[in-house]
C-alpha atoms as a PDB file:
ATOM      1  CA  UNK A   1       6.731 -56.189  69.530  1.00  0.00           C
ATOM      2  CA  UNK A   2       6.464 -52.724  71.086  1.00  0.00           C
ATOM      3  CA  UNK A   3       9.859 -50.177  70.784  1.00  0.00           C
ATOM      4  CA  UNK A   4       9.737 -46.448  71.727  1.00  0.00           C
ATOM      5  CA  UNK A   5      12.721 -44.614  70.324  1.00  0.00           C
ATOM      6  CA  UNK A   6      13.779 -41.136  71.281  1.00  0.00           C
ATOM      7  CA  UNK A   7      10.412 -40.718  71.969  1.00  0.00           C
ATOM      8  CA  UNK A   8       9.249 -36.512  73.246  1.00  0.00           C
ATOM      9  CA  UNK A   9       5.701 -35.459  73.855  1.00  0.00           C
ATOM     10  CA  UNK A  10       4.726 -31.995  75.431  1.00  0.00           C
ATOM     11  CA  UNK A  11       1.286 -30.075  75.830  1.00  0.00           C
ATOM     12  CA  UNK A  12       1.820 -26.790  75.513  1.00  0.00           C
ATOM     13  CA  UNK A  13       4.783 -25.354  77.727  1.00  0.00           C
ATOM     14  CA  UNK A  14       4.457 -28.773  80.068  1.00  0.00           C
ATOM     15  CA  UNK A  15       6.805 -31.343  79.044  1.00  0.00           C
ATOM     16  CA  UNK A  16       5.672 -34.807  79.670  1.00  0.00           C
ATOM     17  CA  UNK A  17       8.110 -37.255  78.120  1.00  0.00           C
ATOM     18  CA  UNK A  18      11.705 -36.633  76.500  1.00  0.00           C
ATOM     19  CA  UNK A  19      14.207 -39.328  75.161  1.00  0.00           C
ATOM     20  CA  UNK A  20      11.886 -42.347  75.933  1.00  0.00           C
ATOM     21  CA  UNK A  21      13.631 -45.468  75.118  1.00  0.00           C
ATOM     22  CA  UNK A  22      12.394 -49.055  75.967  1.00  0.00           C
ATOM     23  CA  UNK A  23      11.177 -52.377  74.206  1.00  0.00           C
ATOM     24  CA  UNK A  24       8.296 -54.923  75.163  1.00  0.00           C
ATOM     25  CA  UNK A  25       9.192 -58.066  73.763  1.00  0.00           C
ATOM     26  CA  UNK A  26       6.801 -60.803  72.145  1.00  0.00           C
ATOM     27  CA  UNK A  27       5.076 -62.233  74.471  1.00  0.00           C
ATOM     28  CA  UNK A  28       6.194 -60.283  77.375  1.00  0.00           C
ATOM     29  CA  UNK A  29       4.341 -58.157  80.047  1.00  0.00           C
ATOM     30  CA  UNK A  30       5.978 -54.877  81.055  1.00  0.00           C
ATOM     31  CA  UNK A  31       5.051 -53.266  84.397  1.00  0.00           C
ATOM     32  CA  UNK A  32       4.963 -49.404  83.694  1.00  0.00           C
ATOM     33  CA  UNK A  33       4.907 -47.676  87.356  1.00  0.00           C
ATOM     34  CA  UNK A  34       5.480 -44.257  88.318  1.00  0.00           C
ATOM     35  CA  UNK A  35       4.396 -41.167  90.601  1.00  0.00           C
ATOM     36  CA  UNK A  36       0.612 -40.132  89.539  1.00  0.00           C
ATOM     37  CA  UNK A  37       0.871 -38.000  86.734  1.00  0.00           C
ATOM     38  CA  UNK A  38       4.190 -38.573  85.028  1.00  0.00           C
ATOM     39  CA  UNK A  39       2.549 -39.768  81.524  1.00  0.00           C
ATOM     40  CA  UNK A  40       1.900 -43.328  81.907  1.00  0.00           C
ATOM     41  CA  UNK A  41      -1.613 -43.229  80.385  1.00  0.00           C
ATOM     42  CA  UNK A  42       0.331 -41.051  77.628  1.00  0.00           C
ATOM     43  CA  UNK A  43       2.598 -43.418  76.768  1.00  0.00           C
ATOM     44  CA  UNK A  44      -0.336 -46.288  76.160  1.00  0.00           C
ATOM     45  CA  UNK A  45      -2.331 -43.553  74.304  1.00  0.00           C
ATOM     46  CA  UNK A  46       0.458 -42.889  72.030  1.00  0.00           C
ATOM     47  CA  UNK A  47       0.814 -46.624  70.978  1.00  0.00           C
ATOM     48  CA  UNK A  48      -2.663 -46.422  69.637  1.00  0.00           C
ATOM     49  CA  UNK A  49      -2.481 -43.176  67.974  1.00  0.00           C
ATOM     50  CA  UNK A  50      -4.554 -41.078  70.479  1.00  0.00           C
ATOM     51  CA  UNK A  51      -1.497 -38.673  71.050  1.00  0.00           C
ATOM     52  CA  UNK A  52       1.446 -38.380  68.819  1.00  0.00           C
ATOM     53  CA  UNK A  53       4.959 -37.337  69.983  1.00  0.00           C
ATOM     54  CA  UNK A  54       6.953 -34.381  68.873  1.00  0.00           C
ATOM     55  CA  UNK A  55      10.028 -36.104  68.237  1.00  0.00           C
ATOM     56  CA  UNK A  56      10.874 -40.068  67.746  1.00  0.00           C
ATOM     57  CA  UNK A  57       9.218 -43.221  66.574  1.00  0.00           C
ATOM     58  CA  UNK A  58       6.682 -45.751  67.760  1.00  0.00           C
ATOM     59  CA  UNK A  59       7.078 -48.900  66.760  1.00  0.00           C
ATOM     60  CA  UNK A  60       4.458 -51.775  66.685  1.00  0.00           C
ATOM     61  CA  UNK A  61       5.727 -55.720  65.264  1.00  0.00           C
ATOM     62  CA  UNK A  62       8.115 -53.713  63.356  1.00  0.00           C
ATOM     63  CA  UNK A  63       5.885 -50.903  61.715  1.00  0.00           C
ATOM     64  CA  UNK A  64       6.692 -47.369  62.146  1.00  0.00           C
ATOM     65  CA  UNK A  65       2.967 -45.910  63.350  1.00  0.00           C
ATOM     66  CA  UNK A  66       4.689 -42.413  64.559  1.00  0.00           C
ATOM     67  CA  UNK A  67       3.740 -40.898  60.656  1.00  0.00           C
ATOM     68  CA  UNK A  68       0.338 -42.781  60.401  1.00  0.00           C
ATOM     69  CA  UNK A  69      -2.665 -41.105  59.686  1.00  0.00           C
ATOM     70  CA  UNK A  70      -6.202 -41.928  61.224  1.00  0.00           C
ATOM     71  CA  UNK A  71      -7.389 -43.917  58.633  1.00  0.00           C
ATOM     72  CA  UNK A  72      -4.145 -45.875  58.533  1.00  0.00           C
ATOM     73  CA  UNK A  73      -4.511 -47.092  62.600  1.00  0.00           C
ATOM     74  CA  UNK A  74      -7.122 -48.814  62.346  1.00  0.00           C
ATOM     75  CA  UNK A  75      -5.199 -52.129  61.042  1.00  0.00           C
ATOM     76  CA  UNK A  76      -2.893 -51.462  64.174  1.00  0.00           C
ATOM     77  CA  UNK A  77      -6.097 -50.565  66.577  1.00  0.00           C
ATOM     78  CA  UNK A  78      -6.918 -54.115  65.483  1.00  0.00           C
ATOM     79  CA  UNK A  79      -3.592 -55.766  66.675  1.00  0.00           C
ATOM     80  CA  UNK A  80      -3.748 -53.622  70.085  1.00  0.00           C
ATOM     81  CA  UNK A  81      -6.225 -53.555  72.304  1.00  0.00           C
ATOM     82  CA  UNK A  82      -6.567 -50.915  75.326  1.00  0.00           C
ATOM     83  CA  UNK A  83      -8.222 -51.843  78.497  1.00  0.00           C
ATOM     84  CA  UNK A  84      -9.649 -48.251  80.027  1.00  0.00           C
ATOM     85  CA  UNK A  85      -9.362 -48.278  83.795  1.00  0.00           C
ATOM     86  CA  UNK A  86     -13.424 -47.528  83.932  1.00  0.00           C
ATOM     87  CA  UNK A  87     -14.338 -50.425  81.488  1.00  0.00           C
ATOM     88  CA  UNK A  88     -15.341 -47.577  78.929  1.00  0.00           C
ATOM     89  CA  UNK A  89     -18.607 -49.801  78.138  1.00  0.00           C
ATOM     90  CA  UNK A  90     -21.514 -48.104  76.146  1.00  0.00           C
ATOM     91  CA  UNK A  91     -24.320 -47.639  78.546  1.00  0.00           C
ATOM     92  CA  UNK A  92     -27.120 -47.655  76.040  1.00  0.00           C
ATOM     93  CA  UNK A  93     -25.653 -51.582  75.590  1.00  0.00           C
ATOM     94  CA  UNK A  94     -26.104 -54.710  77.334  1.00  0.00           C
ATOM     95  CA  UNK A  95     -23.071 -56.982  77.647  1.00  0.00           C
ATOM     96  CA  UNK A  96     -23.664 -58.788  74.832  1.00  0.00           C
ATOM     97  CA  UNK A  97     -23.910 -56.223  72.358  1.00  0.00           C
ATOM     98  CA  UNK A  98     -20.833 -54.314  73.817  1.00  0.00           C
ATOM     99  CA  UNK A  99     -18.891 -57.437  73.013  1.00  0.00           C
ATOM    100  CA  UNK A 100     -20.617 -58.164  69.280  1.00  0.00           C
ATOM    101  CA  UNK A 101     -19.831 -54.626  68.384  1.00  0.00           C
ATOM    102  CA  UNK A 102     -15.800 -54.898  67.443  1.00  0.00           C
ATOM    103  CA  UNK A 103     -17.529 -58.546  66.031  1.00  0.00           C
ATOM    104  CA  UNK A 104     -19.708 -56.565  63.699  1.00  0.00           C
ATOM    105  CA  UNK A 105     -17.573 -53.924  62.932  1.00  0.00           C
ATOM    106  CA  UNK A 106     -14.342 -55.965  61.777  1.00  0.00           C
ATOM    107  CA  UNK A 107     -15.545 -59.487  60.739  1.00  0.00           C
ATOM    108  CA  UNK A 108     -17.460 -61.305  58.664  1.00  0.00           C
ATOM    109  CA  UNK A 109     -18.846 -64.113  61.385  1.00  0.00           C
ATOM    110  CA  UNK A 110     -22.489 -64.497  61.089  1.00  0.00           C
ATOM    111  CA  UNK A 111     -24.499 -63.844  63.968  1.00  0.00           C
ATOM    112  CA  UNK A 112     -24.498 -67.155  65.249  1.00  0.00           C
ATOM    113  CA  UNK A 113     -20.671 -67.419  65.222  1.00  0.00           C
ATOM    114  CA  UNK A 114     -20.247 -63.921  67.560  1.00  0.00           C
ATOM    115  CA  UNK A 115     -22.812 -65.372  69.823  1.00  0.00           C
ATOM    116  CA  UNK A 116     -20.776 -68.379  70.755  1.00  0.00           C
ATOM    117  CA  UNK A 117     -18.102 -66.708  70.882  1.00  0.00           C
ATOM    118  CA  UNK A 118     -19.025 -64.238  73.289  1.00  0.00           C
ATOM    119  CA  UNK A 119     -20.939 -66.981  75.342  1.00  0.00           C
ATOM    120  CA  UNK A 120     -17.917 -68.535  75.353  1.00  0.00           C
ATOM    121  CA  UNK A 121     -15.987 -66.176  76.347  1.00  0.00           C
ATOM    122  CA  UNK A 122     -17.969 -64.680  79.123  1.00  0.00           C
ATOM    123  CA  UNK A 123     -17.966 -68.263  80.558  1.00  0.00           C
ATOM    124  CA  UNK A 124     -14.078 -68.068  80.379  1.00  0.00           C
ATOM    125  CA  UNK A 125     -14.259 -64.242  82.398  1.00  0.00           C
ATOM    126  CA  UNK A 126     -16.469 -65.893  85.126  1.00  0.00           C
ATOM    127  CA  UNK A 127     -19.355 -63.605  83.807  1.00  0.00           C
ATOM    128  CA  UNK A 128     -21.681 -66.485  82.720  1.00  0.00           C
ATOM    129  CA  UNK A 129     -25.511 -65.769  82.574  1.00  0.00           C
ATOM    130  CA  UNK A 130     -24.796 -62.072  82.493  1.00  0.00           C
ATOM    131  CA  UNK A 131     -24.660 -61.677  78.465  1.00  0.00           C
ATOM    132  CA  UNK A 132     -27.985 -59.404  78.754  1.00  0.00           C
ATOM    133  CA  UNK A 133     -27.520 -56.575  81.929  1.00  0.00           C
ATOM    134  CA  UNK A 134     -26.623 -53.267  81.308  1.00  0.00           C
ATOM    135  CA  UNK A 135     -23.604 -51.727  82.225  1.00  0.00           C
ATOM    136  CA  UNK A 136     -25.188 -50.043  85.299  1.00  0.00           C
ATOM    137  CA  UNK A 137     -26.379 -53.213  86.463  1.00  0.00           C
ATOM    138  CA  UNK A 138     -23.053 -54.541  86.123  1.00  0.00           C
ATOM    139  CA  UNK A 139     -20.421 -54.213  89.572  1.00  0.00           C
ATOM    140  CA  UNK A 140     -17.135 -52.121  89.236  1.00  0.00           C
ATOM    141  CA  UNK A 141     -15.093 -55.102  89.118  1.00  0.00           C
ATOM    142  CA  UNK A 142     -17.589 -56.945  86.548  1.00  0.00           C
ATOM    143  CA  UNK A 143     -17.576 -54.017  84.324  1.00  0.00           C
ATOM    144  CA  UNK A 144     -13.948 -54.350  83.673  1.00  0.00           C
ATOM    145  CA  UNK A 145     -14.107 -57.743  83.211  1.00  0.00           C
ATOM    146  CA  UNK A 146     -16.606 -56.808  80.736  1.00  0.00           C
ATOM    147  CA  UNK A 147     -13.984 -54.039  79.277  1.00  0.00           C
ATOM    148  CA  UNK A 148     -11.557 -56.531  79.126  1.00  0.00           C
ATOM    149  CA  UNK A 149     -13.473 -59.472  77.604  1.00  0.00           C
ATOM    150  CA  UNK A 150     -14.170 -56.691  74.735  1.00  0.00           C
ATOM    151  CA  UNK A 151     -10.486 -55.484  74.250  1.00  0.00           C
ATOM    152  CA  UNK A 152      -9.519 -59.103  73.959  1.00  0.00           C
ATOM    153  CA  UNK A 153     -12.107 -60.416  71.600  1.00  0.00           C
ATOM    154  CA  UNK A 154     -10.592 -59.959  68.419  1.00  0.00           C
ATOM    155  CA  UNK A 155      -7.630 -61.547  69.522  1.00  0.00           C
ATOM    156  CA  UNK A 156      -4.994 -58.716  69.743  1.00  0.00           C
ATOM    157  CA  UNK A 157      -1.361 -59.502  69.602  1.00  0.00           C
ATOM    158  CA  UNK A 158      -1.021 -56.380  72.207  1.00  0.00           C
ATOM    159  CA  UNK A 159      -3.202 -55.743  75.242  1.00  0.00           C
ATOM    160  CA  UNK A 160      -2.266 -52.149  76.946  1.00  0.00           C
ATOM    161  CA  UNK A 161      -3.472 -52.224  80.836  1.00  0.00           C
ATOM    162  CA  UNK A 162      -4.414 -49.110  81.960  1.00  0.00           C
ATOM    163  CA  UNK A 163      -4.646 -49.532  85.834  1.00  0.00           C
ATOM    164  CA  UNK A 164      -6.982 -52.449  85.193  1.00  0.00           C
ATOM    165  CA  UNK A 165      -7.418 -53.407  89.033  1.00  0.00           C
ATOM    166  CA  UNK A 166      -7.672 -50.026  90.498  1.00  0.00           C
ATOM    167  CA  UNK A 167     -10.280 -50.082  93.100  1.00  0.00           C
ATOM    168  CA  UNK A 168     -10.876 -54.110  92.836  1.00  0.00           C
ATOM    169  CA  UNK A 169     -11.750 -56.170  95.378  1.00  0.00           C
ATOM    170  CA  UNK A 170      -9.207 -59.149  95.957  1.00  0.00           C
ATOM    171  CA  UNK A 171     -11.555 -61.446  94.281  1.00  0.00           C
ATOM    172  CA  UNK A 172     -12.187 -59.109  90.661  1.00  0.00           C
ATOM    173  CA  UNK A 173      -8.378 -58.077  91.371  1.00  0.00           C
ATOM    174  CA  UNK A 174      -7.414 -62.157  91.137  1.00  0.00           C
ATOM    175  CA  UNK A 175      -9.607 -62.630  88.201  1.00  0.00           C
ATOM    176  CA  UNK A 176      -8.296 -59.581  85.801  1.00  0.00           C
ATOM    177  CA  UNK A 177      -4.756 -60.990  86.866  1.00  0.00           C
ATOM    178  CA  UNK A 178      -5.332 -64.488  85.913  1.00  0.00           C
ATOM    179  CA  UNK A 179      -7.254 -63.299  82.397  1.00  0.00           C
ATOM    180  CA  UNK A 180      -3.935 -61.326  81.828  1.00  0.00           C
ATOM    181  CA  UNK A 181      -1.358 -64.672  82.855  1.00  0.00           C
ATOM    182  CA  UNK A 182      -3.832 -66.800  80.218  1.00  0.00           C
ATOM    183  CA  UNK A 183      -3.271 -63.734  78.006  1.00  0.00           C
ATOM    184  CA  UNK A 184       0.581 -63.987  78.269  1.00  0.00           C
ATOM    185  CA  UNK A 185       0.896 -67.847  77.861  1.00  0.00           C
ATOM    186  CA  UNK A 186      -0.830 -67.367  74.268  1.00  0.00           C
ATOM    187  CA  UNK A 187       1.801 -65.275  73.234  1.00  0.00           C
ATOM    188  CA  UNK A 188      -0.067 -61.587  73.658  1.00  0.00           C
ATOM    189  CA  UNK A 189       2.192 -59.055  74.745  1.00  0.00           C
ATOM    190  CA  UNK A 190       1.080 -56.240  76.919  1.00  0.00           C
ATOM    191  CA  UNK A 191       2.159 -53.155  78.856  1.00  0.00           C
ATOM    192  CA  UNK A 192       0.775 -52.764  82.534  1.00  0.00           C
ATOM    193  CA  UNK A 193      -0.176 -49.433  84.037  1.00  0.00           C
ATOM    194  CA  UNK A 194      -0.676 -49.763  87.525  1.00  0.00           C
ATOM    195  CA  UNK A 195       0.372 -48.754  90.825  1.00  0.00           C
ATOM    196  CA  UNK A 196      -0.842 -52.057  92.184  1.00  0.00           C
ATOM    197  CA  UNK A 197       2.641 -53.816  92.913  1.00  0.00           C
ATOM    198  CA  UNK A 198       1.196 -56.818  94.091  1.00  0.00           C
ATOM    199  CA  UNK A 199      -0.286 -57.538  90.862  1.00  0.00           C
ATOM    200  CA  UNK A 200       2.550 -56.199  89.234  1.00  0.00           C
ATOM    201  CA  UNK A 201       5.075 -58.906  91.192  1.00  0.00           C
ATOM    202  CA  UNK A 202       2.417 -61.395  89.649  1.00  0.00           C
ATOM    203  CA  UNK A 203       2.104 -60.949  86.103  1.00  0.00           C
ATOM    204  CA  UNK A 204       5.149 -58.583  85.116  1.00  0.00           C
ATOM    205  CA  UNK A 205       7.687 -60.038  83.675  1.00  0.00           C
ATOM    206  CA  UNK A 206      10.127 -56.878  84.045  1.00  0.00           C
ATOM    207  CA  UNK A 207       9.046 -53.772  85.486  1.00  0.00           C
ATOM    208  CA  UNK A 208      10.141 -49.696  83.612  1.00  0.00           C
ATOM    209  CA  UNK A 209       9.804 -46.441  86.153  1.00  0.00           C
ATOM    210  CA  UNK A 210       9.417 -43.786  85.263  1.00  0.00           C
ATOM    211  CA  UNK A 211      10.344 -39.940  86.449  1.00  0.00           C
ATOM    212  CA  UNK A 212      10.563 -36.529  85.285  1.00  0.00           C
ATOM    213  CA  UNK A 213       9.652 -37.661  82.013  1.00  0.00           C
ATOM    214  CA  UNK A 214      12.362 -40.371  81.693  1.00  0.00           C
ATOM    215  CA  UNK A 215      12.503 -44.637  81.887  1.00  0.00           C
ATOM    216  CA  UNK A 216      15.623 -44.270  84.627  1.00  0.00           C
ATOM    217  CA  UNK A 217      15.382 -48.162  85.057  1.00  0.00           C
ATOM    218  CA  UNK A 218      14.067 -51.447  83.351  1.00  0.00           C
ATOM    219  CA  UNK A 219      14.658 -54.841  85.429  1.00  0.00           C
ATOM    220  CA  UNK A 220      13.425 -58.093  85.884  1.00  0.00           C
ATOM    221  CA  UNK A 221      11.058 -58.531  88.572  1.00  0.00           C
ATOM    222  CA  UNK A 222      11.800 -61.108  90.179  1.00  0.00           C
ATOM    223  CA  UNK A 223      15.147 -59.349  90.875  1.00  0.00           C
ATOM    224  CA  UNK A 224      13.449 -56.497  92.612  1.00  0.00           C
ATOM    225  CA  UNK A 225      13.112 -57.982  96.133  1.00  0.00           C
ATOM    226  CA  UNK A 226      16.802 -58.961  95.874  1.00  0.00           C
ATOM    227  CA  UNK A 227      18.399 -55.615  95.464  1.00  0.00           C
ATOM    228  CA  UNK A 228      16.597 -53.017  97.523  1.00  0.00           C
ATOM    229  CA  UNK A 229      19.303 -50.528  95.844  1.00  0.00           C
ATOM    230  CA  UNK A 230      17.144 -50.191  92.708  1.00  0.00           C
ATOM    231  CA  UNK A 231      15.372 -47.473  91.918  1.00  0.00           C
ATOM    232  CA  UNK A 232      12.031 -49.317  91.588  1.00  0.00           C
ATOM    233  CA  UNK A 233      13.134 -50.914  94.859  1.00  0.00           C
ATOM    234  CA  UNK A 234      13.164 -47.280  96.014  1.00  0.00           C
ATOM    235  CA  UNK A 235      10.244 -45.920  94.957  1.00  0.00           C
ATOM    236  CA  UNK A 236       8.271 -49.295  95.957  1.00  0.00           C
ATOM    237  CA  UNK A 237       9.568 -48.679  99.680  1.00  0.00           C
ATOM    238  CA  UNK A 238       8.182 -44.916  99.471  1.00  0.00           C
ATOM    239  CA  UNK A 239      11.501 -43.658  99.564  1.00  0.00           C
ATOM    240  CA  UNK A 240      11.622 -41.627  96.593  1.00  0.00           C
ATOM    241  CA  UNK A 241       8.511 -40.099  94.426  1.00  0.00           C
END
């Protein structure tokens, strides 16, 4: 569903990424982890067109988006949805109309149809009852639940998680995780940004580090408890950066 090939990306004299190689199958959710500014957010900006590299290809179900131009992404915006780690909801919005906007923008369901969806879907996010606050009346954790519920609702095949549990309480934390395992058994594939391993041990299906600008290792996780000789084991432990 998601392949990076040879993929490069610098700004200015700083090199971020060279040679990226790696592949997020149908499906399938990849843990991305690495040290705090190594390009993780870059990669997950790139897929939707927000940066584009200097050398190699992005590809989404099969399309080449590396040559796109802006007009051009917005049939693959549709198919991939980005969570933003702060919820990135319009303040001047309540809930409701946050979520009717990508409704209103990209369909043709009357205004009775994106109500119940919406209604229904904030029932499904544990956020009944709160279809009218405003973002500021809205928690941290309930705002991206919020951010989520909108990335979701026009039923992407790819969901990019950019360190959607940072600063959660257990309980929000538990909720985004189970949204994303309901996600995955529908068939959505996704890419997790995080340095929250717990979460990434229960919703990753494999697990990508990356350092110095490279992917130096892609495994399963469930095998990365049983060799502590891996890299990710490694850099899990605090042993390298």
């Amino acid at each position: 569903m998601i392949e990076f090939d040879s993929f490069s990306k610098s700004f200015g004299r700083k090199k971020v990424h060279k040679n990226i190689c790696f592949k997020a199958n149908e499906g399938e959710c990849l843990g991305l982890i690495g040290g705090s500014g190594v390009g993780k957010s870059v990669i997950l900006r790139s897929i939707i067109g927000l940066e584009k590299p200097d050398t190699g290809h992005i590809f989404i179900d099969g399309d080449d988006i590396t040559l796109k131009k802006e007009s051009e992404m917005i049939s693959v915006r549709k198919k991939v949805a980005y969570v933003f780690q702060n919820g990135a909801l319009f303040d001047s919005m309540c809930v409701f109309d946050n979520l009717a906007y990508p409704l209103r923008e990209h369909t043709d369901l009357s205004e009775r149809q994106i109500a119940k969806r919406i209604l229904n879907l904030l029932e499904e996010f544990g956020l009944k009852g709160g279809h009218l606050l405003f973002p500021s009346e809205l928690s941290g954790g309930m705002q991206k639940r919020v951010g989520l519920a909108r990335s979701i609702i026009l039923n992407p095949k790819v969901v990019l998680y950019d360190e959607p549990t940072a600063g959660l309480d257990p309980f929000n934390t538990l909720k985004i995780q189970e949204v994303i395992l309901k996600l995955k058994a529908r068939g959505v594939t996704s890419i997790f940004v995080t340095h929250d391993m717990p979460s990434v041990f229960a919703v990753c299906d494999r697990v990508a580090l990356i350092q110095h600008g490279e992917i130096v290792e892609i495994i399963p996780t469930p095998q990365i408890n049983k060799n502590e000789d891996t890299e990710i084991s490694k850099f899990i432990q605090g042993k390298i950066a």
